[in-house]
Protein backbone atom coordinates (compact mmCIF):
# COMPACT_ATOMS: atom_id res chain seq x y z
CA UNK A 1 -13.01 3.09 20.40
CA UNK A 2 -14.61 2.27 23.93
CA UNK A 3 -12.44 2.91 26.88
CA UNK A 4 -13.14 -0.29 28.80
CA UNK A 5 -12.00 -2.34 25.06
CA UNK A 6 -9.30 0.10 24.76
CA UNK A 7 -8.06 -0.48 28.72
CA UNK A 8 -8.57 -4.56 27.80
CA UNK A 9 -6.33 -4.80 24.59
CA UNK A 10 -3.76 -2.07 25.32
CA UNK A 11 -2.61 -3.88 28.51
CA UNK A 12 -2.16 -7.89 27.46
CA UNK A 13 -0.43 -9.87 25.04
CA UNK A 14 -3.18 -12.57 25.29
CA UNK A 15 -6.83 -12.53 25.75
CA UNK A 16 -8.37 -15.43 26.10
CA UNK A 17 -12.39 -15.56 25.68
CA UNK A 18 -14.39 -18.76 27.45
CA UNK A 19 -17.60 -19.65 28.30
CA UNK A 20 -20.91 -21.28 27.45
CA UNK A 21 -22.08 -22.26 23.93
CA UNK A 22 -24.21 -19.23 22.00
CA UNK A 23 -23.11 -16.04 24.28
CA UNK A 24 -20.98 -14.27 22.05
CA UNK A 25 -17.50 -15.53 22.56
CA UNK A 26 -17.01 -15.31 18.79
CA UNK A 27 -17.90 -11.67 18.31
CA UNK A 28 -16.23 -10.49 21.34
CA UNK A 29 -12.81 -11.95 20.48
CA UNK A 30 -13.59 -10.36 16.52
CA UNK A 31 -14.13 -7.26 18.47
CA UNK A 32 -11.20 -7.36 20.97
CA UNK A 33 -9.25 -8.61 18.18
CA UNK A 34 -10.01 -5.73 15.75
CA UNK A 35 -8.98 -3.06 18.81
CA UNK A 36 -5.67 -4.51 19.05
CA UNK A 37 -4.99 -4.17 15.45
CA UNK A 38 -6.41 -0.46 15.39
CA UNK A 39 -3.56 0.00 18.25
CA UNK A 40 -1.08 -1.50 16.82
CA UNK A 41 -0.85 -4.93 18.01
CA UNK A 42 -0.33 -7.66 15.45
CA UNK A 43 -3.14 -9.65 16.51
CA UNK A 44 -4.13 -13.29 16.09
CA UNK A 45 -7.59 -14.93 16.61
CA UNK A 46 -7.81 -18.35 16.99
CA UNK A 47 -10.85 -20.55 17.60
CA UNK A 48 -11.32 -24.63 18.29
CA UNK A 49 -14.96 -24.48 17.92
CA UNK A 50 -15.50 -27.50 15.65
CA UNK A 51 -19.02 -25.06 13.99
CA UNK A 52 -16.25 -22.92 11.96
CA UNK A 53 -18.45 -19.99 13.21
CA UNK A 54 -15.59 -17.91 13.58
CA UNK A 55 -14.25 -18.61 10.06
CA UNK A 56 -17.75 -18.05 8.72
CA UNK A 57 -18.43 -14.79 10.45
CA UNK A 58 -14.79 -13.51 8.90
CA UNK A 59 -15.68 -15.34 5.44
CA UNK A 60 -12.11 -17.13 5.36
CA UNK A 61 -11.05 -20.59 4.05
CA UNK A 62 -10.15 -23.20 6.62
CA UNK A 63 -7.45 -25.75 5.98
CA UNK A 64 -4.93 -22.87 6.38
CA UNK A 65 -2.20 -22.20 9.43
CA UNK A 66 -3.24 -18.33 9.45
CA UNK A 67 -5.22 -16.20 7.56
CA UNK A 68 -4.62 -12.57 6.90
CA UNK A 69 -8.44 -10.81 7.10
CA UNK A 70 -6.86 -7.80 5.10
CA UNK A 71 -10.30 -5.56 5.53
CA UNK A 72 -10.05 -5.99 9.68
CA UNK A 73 -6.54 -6.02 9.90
CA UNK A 74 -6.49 -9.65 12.26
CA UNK A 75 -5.26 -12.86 11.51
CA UNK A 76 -7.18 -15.70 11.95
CA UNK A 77 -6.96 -19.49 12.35
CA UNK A 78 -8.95 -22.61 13.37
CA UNK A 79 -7.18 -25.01 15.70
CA UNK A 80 -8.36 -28.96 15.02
CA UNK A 81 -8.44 -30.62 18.51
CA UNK A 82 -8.88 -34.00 17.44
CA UNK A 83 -5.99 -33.94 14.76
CA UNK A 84 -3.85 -32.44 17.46
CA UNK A 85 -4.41 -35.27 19.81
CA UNK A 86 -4.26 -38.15 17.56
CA UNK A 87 -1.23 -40.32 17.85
CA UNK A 88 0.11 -41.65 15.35
């Protein structure tokens, strides 16, 4: 594993990843995310990017709280904004 991931994902609880559409927010947290889990860390990826790209890069469902990606060792889950806004 590389040292500056390793130094990243040993120290936190939470990494957050932000930035500009199409510069690789999505396979950096994937990558952060699998680091964790190969220290130990029950890890958690979650996305609100309405594009499912993370869900399609992992090949999961959506619909689902969490997902267990059993070959990376993460979970994953999608977060729907606009359903978590909407009042009722």
């Amino acid at each position: 594993m590389n040292s500056d991931i390793k130094k990243i994902v040993s120290n936190r609880t939470l990494i957050q990843t932000l930035g500009s559409g199409g510069v690789g927010k999505t396979t950096l947290s994937v990558v952060l995310g699998i680091a964790a889990s190969k220290l130990g860390k029950k890890t958690l990826v979650i996305t609100i990017d309405p594009s499912k790209r993370l869900m399609d890069t992992l090949h999961i469902r959506t619909g689902h709280d969490t997902e267990y990606v059993k070959e990376l060792g993460i979970y994953a889950m999608m977060i729907d904004v606009a359903k978590s806004w909407e009042i009722i």
